[in-house]
PDB file of N, CA and C in Angstrom:
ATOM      1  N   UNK A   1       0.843  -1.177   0.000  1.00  0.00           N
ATOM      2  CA  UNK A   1       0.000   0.000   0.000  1.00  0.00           C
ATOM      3  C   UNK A   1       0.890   1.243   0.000  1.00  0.00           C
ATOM      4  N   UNK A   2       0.316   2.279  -0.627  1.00  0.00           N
ATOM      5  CA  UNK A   2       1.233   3.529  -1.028  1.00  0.00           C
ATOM      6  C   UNK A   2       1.012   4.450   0.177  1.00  0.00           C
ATOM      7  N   UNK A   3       1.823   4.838   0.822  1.00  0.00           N
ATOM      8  CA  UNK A   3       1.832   5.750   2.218  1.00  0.00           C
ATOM      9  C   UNK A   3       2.427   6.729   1.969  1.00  0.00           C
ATOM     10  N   UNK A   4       1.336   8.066   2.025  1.00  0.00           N
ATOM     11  CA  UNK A   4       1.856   9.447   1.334  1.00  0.00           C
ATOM     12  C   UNK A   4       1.034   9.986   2.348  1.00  0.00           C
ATOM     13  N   UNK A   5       1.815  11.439   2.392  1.00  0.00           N
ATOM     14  CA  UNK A   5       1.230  12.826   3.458  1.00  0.00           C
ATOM     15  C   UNK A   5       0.710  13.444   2.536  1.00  0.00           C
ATOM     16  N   UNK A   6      -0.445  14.050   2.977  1.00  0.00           N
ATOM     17  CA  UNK A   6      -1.458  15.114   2.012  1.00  0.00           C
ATOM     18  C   UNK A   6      -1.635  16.091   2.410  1.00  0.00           C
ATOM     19  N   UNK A   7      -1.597  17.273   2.365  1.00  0.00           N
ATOM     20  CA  UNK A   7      -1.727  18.592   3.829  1.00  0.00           C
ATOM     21  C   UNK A   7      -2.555  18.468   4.295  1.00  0.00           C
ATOM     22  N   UNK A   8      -2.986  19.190   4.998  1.00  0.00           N
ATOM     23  CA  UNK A   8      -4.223  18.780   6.200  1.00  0.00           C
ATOM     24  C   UNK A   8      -5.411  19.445   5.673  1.00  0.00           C
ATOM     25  N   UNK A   9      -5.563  20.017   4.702  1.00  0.00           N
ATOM     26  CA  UNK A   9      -6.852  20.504   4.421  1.00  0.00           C
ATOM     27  C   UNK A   9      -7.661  18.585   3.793  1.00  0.00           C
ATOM     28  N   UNK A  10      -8.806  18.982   4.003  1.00  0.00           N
ATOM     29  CA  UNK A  10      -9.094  17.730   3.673  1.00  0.00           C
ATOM     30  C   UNK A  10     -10.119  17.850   2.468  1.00  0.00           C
ATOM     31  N   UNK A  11     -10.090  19.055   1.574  1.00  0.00           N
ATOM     32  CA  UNK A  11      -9.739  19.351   0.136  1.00  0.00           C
ATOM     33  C   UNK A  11      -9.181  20.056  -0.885  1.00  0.00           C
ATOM     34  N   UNK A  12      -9.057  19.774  -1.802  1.00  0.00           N
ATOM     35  CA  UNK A  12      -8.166  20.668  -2.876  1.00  0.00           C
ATOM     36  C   UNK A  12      -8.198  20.735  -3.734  1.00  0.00           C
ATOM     37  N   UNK A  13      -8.048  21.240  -4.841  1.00  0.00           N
ATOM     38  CA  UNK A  13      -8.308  21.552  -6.013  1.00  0.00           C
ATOM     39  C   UNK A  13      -7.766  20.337  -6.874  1.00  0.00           C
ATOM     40  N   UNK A  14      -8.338  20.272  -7.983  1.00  0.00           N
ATOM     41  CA  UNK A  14      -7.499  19.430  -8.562  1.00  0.00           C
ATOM     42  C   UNK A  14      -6.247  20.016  -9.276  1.00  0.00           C
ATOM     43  N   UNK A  15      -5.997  21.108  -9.511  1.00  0.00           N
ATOM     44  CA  UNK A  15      -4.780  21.524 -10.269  1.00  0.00           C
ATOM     45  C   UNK A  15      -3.759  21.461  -8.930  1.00  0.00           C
ATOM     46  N   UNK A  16      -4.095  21.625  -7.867  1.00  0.00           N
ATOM     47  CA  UNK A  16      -3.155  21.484  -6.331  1.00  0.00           C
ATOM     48  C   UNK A  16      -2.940  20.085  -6.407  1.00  0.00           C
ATOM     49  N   UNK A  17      -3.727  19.090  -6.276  1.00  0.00           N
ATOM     50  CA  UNK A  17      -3.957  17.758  -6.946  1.00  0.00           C
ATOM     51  C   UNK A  17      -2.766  16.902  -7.850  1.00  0.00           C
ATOM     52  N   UNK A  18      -2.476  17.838  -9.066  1.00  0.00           N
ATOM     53  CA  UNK A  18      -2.097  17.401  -9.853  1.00  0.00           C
ATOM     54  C   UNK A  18      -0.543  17.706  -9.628  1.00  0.00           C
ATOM     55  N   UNK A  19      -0.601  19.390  -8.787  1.00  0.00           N
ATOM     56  CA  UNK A  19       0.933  19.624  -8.587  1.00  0.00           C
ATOM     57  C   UNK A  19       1.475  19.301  -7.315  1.00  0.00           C
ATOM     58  N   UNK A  20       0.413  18.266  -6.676  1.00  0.00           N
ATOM     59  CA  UNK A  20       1.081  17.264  -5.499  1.00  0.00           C
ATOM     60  C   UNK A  20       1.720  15.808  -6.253  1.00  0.00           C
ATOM     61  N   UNK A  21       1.206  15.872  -6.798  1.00  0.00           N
ATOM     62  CA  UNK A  21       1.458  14.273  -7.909  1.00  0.00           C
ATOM     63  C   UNK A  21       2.731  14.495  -8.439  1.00  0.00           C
ATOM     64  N   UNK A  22       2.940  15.813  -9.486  1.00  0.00           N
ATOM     65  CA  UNK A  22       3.906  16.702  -9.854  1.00  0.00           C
ATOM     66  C   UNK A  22       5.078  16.283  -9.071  1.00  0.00           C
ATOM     67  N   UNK A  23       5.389  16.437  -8.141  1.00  0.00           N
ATOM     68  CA  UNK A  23       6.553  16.846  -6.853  1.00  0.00           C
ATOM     69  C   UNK A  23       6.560  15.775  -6.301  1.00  0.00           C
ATOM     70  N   UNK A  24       5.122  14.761  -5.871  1.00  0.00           N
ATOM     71  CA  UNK A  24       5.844  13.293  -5.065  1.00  0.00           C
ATOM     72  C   UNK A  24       6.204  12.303  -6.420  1.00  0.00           C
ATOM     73  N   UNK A  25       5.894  12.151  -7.234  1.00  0.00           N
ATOM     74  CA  UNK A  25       5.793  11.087  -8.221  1.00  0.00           C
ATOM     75  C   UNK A  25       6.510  11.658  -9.707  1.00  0.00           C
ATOM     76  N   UNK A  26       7.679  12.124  -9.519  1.00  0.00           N
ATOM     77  CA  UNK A  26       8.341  12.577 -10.518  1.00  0.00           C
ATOM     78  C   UNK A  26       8.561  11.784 -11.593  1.00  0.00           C
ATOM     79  N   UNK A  27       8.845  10.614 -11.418  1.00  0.00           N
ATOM     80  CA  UNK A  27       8.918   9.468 -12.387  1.00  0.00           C
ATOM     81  C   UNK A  27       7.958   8.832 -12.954  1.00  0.00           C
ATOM     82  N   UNK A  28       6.762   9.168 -12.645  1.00  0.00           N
ATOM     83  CA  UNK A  28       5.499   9.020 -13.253  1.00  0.00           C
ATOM     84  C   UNK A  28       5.209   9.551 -14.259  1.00  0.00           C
ATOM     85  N   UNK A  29       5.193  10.655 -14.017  1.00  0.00           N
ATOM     86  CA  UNK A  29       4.696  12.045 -15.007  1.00  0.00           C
ATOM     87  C   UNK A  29       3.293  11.888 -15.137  1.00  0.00           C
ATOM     88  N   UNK A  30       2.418  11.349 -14.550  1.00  0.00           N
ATOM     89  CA  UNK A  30       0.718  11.018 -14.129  1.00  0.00           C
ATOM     90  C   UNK A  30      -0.021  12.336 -14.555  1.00  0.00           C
ATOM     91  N   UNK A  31      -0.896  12.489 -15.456  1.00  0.00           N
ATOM     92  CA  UNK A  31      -1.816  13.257 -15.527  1.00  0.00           C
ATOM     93  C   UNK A  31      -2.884  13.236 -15.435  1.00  0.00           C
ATOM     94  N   UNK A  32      -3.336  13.864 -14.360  1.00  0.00           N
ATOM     95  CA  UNK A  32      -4.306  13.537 -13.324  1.00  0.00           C
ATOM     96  C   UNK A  32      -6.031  13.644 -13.774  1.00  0.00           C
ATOM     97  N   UNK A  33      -5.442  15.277 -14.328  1.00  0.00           N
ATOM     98  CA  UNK A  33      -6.945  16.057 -14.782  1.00  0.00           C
ATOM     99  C   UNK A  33      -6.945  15.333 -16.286  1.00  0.00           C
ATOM    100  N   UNK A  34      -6.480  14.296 -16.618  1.00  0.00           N
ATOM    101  CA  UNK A  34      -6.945  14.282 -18.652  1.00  0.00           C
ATOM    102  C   UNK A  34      -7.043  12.491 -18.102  1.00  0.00           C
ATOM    103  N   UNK A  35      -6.508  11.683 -17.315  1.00  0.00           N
ATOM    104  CA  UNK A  35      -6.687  10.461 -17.016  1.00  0.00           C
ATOM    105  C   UNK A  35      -7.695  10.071 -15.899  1.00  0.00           C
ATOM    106  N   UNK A  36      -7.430  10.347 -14.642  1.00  0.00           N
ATOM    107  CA  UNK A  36      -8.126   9.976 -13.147  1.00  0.00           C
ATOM    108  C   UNK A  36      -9.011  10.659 -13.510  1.00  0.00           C
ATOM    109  N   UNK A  37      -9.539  12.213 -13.530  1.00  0.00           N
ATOM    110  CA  UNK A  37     -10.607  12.674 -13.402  1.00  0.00           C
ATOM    111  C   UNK A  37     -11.446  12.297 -14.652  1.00  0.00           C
ATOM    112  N   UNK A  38     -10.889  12.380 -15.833  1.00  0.00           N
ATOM    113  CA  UNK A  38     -11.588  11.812 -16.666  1.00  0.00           C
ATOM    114  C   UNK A  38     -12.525  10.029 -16.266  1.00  0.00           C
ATOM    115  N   UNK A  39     -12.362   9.227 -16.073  1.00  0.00           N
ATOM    116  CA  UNK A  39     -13.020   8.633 -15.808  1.00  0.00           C
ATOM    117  C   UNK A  39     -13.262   8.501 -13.913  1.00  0.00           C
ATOM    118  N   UNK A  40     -13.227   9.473 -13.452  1.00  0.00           N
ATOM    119  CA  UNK A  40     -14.114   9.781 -11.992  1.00  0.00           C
ATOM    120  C   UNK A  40     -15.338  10.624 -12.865  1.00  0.00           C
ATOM    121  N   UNK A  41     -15.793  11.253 -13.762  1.00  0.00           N
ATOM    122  CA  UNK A  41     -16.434  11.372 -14.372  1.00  0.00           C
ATOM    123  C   UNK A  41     -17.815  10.341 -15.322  1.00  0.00           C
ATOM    124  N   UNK A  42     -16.911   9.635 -15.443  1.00  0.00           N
ATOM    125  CA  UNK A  42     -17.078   8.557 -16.158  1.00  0.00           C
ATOM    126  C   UNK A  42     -17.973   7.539 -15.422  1.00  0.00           C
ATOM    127  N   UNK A  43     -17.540   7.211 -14.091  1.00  0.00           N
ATOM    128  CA  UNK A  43     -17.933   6.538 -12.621  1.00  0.00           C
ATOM    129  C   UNK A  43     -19.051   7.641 -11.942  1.00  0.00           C
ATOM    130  N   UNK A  44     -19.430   8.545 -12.470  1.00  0.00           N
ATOM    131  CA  UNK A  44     -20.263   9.847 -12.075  1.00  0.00           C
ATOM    132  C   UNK A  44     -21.411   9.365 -12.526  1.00  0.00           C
ATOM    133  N   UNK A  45     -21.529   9.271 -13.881  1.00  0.00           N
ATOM    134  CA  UNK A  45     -22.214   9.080 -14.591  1.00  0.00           C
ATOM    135  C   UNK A  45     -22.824   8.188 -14.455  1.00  0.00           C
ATOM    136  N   UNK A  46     -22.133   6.995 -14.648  1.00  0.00           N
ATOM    137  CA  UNK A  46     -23.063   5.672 -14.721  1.00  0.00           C
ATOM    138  C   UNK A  46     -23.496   5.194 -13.647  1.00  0.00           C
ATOM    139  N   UNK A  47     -22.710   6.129 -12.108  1.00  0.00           N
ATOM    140  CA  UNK A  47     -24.187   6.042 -10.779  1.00  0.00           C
ATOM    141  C   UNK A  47     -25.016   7.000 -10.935  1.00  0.00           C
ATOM    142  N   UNK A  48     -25.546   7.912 -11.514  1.00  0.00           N
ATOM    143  CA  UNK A  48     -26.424   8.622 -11.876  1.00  0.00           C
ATOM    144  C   UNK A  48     -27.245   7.786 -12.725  1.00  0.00           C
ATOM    145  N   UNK A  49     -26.990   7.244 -14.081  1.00  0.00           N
ATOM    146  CA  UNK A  49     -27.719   7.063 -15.060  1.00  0.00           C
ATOM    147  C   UNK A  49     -28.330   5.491 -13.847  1.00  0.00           C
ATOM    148  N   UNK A  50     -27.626   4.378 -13.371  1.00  0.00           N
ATOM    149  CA  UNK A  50     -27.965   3.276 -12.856  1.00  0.00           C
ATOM    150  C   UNK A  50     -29.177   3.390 -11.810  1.00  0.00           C
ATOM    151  N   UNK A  51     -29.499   4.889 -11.424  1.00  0.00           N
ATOM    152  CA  UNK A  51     -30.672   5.230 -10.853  1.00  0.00           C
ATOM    153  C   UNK A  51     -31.983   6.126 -11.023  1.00  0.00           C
ATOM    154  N   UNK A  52     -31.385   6.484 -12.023  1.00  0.00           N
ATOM    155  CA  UNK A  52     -32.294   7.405 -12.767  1.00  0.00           C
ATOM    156  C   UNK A  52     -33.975   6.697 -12.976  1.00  0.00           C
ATOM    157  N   UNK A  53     -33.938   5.699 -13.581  1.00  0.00           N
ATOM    158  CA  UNK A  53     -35.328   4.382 -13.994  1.00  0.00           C
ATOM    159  C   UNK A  53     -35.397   4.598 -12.607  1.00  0.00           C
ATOM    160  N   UNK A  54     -35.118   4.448 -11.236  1.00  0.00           N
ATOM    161  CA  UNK A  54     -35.831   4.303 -10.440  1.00  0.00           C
ATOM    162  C   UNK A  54     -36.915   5.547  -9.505  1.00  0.00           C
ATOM    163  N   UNK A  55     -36.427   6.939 -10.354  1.00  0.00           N
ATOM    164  CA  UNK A  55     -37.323   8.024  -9.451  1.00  0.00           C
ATOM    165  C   UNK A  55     -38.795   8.055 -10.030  1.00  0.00           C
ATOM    166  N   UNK A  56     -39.377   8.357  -9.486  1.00  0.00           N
ATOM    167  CA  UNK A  56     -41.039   8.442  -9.699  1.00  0.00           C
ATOM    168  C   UNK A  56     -40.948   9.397 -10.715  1.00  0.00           C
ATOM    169  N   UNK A  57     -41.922   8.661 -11.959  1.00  0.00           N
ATOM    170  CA  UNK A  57     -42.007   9.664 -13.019  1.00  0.00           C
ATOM    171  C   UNK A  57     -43.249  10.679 -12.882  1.00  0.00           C
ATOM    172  N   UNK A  58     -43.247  10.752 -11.953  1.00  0.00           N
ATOM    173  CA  UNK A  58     -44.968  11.569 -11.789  1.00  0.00           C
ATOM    174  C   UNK A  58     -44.297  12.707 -10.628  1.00  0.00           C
ATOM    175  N   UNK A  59     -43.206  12.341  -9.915  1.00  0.00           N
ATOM    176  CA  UNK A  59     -42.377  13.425  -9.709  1.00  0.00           C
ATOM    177  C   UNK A  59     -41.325  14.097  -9.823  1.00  0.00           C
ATOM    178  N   UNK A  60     -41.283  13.758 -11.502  1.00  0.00           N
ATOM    179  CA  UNK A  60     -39.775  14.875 -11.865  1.00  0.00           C
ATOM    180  C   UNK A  60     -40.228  15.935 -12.147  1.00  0.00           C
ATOM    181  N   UNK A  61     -41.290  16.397 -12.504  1.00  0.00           N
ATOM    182  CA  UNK A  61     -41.716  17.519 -12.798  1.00  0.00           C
ATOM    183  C   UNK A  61     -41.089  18.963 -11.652  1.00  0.00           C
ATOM    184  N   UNK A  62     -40.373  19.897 -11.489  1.00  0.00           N
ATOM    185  CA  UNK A  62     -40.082  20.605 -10.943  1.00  0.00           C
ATOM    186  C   UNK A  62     -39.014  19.945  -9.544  1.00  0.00           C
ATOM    187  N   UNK A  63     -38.553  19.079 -10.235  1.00  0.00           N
ATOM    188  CA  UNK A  63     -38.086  18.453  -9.070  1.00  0.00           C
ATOM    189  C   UNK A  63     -36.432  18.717  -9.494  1.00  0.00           C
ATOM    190  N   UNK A  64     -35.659  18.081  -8.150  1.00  0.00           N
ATOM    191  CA  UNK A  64     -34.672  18.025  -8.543  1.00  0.00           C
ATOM    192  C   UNK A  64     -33.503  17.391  -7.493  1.00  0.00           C
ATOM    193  N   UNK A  65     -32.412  16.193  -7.544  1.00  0.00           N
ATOM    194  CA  UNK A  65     -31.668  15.894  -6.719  1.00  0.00           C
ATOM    195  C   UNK A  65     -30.321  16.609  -6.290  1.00  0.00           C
ATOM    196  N   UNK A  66     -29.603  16.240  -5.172  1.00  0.00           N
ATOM    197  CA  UNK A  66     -28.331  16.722  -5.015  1.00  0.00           C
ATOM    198  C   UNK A  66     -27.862  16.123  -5.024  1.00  0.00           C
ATOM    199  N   UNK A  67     -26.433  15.271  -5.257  1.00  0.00           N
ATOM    200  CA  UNK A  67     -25.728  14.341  -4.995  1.00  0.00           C
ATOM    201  C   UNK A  67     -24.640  14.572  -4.703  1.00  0.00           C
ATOM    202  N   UNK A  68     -23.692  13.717  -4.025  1.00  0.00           N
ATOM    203  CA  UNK A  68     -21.894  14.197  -3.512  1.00  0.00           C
ATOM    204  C   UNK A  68     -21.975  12.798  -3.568  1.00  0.00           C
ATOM    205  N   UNK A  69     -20.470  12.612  -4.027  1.00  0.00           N
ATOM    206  CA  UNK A  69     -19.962  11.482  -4.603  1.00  0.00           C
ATOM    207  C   UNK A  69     -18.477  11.407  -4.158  1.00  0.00           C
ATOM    208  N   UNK A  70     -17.961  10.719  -3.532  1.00  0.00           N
ATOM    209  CA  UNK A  70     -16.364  10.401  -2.725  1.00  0.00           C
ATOM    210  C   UNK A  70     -16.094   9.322  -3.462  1.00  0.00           C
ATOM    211  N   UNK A  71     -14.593   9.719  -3.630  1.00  0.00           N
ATOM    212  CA  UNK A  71     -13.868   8.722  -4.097  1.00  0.00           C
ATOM    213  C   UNK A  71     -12.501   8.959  -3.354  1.00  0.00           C
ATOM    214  N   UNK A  72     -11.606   7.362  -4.403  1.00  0.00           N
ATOM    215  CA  UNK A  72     -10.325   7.385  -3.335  1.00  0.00           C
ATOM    216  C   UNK A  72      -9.565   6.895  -4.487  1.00  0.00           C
ATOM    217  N   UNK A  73      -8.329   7.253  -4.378  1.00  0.00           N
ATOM    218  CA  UNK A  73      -7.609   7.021  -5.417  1.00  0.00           C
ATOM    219  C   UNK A  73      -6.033   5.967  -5.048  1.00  0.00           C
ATOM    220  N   UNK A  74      -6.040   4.749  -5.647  1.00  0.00           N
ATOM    221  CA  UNK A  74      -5.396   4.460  -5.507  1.00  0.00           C
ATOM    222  C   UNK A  74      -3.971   4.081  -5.698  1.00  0.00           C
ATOM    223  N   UNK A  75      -2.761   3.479  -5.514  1.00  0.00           N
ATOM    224  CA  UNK A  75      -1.279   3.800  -5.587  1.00  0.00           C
ATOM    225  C   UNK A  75      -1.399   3.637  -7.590  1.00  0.00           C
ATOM    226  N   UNK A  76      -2.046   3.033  -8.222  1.00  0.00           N
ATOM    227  CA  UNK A  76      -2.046   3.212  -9.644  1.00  0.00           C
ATOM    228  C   UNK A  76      -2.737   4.602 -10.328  1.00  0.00           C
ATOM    229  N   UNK A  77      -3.437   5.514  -9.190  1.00  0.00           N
ATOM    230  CA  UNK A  77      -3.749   6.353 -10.180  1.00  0.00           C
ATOM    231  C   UNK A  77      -5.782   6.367 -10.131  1.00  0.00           C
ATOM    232  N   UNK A  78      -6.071   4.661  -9.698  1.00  0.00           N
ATOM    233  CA  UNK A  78      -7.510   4.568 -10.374  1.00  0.00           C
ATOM    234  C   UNK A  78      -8.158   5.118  -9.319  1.00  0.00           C
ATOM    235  N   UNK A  79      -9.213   5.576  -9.698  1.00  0.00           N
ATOM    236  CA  UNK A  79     -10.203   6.307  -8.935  1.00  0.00           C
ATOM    237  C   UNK A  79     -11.489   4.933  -8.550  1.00  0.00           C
ATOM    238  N   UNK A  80     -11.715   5.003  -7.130  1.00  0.00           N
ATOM    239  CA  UNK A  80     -12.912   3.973  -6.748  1.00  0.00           C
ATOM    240  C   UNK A  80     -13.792   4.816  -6.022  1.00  0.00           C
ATOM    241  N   UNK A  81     -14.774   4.858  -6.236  1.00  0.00           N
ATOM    242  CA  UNK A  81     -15.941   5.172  -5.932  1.00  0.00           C
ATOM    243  C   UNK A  81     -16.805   4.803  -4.232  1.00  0.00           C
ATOM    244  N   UNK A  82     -16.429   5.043  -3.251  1.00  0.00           N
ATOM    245  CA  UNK A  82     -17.058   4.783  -1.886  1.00  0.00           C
ATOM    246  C   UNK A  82     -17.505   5.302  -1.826  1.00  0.00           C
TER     247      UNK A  82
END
């Protein structure tokens, strides 16, 4: 398992994100915002769309959800969805 310090805010931007990756993982050269976020996007989606058939169609009319979505990223880069 990959054991890394993150500052203590417990969020950040993704361009802060990308220039933490930048500086610990030099030999990578990992691009964060065109790979990881691209499909954390991707994983967005298809829990949205996988519930969509289930809201009452007699109340979407003026309606509308919120959602927040956590993920965790692991020593390869992939983004999982908790």
């Amino acid at each position: 398992m990959l054991s890394i310090i993150i500052p203590l805010k417990l969020k950040i931007s993704y361009e802060d994100f990308q220039k933490y990756v930048d500086t610990s993982f030099k030999k990578k050269k990992y691009d964060f915002l065109h790979k990881t976020l691209r499909k954390m996007k991707e994983i967005a989606l298809l829990a949205v769309e996988s519930t969509y058939s289930l809201l009452d169609p007699s109340r979407k009319e003026n309606n509308f959800e919120l959602i927040g979505l956590d993920f965790m990223i692991d020593e390869n880069f992939r983004p999982w969805l908790i």
